[in-house]
Protein backbone atom coordinates (compact mmCIF):
# COMPACT_ATOMS: atom_id res chain seq x y z
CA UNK A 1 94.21 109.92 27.22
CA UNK A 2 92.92 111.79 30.35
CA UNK A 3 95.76 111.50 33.12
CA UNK A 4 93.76 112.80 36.19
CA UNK A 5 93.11 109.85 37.49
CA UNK A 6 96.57 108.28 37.35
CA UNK A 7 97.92 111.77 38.88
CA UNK A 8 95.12 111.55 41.87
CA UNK A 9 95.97 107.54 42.67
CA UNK A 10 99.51 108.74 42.88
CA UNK A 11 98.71 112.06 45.17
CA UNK A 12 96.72 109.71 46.99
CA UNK A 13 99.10 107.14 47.74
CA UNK A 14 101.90 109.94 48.53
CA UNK A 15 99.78 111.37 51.06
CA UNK A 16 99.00 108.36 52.94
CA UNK A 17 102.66 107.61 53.23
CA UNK A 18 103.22 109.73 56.42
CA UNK A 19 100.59 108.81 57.85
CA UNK A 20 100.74 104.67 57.33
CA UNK A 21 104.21 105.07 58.99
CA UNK A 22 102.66 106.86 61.82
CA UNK A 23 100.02 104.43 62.80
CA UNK A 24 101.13 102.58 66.26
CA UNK A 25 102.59 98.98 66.21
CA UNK A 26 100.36 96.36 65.63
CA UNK A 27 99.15 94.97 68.60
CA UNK A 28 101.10 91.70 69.86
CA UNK A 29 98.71 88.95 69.22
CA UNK A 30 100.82 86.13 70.13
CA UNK A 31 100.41 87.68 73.68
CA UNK A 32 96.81 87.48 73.68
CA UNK A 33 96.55 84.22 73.22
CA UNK A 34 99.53 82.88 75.18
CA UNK A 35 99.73 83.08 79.24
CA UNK A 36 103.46 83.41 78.86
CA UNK A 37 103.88 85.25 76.61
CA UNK A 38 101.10 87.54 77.97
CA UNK A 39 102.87 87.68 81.68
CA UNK A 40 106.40 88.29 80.30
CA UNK A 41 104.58 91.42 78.26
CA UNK A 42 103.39 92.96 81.57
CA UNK A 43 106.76 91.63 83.48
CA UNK A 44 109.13 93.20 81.38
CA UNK A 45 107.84 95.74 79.61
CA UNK A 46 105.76 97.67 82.49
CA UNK A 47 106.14 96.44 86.12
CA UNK A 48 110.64 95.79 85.64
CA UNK A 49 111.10 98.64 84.76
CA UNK A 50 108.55 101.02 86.23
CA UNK A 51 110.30 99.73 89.49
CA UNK A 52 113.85 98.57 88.93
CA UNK A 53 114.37 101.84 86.33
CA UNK A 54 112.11 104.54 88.19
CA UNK A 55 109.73 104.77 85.58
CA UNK A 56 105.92 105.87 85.36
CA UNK A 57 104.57 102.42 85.26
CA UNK A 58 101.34 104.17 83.70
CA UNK A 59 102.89 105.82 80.24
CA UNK A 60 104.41 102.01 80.26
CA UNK A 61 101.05 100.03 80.69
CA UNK A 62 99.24 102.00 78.00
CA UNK A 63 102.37 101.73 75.61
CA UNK A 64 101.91 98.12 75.56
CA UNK A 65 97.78 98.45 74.76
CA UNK A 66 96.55 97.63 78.37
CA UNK A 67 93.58 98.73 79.66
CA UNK A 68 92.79 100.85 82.90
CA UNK A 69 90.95 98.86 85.28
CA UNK A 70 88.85 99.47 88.71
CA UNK A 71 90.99 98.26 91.59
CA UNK A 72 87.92 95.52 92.47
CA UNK A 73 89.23 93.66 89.69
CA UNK A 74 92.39 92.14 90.98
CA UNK A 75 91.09 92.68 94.95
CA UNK A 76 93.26 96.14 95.23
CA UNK A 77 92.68 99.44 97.15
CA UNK A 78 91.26 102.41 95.78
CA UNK A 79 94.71 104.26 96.07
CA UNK A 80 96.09 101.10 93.99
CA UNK A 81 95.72 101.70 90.12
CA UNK A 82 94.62 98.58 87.99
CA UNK A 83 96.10 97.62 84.42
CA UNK A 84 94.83 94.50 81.90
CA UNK A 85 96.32 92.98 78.93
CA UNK A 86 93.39 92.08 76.22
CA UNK A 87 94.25 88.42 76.61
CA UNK A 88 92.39 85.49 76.65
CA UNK A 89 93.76 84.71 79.74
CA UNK A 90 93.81 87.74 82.56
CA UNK A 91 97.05 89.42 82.83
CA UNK A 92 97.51 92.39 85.01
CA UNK A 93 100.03 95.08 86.18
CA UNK A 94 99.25 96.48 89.00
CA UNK A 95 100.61 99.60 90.44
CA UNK A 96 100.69 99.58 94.26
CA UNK A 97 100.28 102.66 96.40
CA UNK A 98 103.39 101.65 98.76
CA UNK A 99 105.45 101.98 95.36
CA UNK A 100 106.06 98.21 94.28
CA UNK A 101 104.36 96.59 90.80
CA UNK A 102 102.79 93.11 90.64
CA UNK A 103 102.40 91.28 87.65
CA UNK A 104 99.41 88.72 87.69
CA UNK A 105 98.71 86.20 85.55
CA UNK A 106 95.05 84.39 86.59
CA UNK A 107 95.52 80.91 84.86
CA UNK A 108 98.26 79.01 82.90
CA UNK A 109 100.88 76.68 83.30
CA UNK A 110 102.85 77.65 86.41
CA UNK A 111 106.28 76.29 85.67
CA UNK A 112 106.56 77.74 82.31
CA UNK A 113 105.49 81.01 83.92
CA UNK A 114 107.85 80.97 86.82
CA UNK A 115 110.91 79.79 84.31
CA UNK A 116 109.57 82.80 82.11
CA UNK A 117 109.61 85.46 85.14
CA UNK A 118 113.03 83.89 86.59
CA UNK A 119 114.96 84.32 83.35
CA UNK A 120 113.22 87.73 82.15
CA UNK A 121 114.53 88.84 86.13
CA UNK A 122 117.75 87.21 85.63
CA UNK A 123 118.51 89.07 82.07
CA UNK A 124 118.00 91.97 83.67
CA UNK A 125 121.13 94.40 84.03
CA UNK A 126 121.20 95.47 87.28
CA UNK A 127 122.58 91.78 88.27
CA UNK A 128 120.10 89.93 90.33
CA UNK A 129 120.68 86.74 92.29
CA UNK A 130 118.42 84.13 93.77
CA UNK A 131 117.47 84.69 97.44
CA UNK A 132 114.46 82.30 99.50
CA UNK A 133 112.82 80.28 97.99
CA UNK A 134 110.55 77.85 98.51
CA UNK A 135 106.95 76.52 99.40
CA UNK A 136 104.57 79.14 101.03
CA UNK A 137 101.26 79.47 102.15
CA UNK A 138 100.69 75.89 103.53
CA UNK A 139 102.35 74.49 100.29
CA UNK A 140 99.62 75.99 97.72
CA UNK A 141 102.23 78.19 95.89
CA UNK A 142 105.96 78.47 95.53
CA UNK A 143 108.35 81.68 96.13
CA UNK A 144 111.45 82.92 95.39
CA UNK A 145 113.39 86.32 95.80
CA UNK A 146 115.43 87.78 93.80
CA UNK A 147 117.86 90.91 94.71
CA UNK A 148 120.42 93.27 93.35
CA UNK A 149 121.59 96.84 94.65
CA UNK A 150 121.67 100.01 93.47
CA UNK A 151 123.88 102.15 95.24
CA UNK A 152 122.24 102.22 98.49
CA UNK A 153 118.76 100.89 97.25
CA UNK A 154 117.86 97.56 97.50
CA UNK A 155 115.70 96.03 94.10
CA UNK A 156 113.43 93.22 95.13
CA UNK A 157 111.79 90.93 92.57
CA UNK A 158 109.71 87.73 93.87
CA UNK A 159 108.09 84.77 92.08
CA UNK A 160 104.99 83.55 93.66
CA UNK A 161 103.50 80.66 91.17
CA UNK A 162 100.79 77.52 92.45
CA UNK A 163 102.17 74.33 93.50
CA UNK A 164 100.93 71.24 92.42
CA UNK A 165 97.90 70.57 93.65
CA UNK A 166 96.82 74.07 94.54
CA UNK A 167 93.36 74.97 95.24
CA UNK A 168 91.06 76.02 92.19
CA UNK A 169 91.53 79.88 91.83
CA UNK A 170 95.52 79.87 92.87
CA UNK A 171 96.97 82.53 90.44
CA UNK A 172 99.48 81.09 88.29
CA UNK A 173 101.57 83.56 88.69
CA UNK A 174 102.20 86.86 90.87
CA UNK A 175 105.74 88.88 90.84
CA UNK A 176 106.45 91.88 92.20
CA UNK A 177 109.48 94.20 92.16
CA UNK A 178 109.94 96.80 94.94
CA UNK A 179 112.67 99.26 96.25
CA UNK A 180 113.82 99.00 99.53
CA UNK A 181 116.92 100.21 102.12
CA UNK A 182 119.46 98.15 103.72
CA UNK A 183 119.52 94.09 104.42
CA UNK A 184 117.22 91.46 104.02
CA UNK A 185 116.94 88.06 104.86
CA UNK A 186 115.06 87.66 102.23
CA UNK A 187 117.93 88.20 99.58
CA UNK A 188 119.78 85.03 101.48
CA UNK A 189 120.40 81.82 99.76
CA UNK A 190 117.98 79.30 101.00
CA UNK A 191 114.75 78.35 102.13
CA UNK A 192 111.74 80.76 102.62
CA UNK A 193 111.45 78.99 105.82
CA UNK A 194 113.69 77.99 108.51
């Protein structure tokens, strides 16, 4: 009985070992297909802690498979640099030249997004609490703040989602993070506007 072939399936399958385990995790499909699950992707994983933990937000974006963009697409500057998620629905990090990171998601259901953002925020370590919030923008979206400090540095997360009834187009949700100094009204308890 000639043996050869057994001995070159097994070679075979020992060599491929090393380099199945290398391959890169398998994409996350249930965030392609779901607006939540899409935003809290780009939320937490890439624009959280590219701010809030000083990381390149870059390295982060392309960890998570998204894909460099031209700043046109989400209406940025040429000094702003552009991420998207492969999603059905458009999901974007965007990295801001001023230093902050916005998280866009185009179209979904808004309060499933903001309770999403508020409790991926809140779960956060650095301990944030609720600041303004409220209607903006002539009542076509809702915002809230949410701060925390870091020694001396102020961390700034908001919540912008549409409000019922918003015009078509309205993005579903934005939320950016940010590092500021000193006090801000906007990390007060209450209403966005007086």
């Amino acid at each position: 009985m000639d043996r050869r072939p057994w001995i070159a399936a097994g070679l075979t399958s020992l060599l491929a070992a090393p380099a199945f385990a290398q391959m890169p995790p398998k994409p996350p499909w249930g965030e392609l297909v779901d607006p939540v699950k899409a935003g809290q992707l780009v939320l937490r994983d890439v624009c959280l802690p590219g701010i809030l933990e000083a990381k390149p937000i870059e390295p982060l974006a392309l960890e998570r498979r998204l894909v460099k963009m031209s700043p046109k697409a989400v209406q940025a500057g040429p000094n702003d640099k552009v991420w998207r998620l492969g999603s059905i629905t458009q999901v974007y990090a965007v990295a801001w030249a001023d230093g902050s990171c916005s998280t866009y998601v185009n179209t979904g259901p808004s309060d499933m997004l903001r309770q999403m953002a508020e409790t991926t925020i809140l779960a956060r370590p650095e301990g944030f609490t609720r600041g303004r919030s409220g209607p903006e923008g002539g009542g076509r979206v809702d915002r809230t703040v949410y701060c925390a400090m870091a020694g001396d540095t102020r961390l700034v997360v908001s919540i912008t989602t549409a409000a019922k009834g918003a015009p078509r187009g309205t993005r579903a949700l934005s939320s950016t993070a940010y590092r500021a100094q000193g006090p801000s009204p906007l990390c007060a308890a209450g209403p966005t506007a007086p």
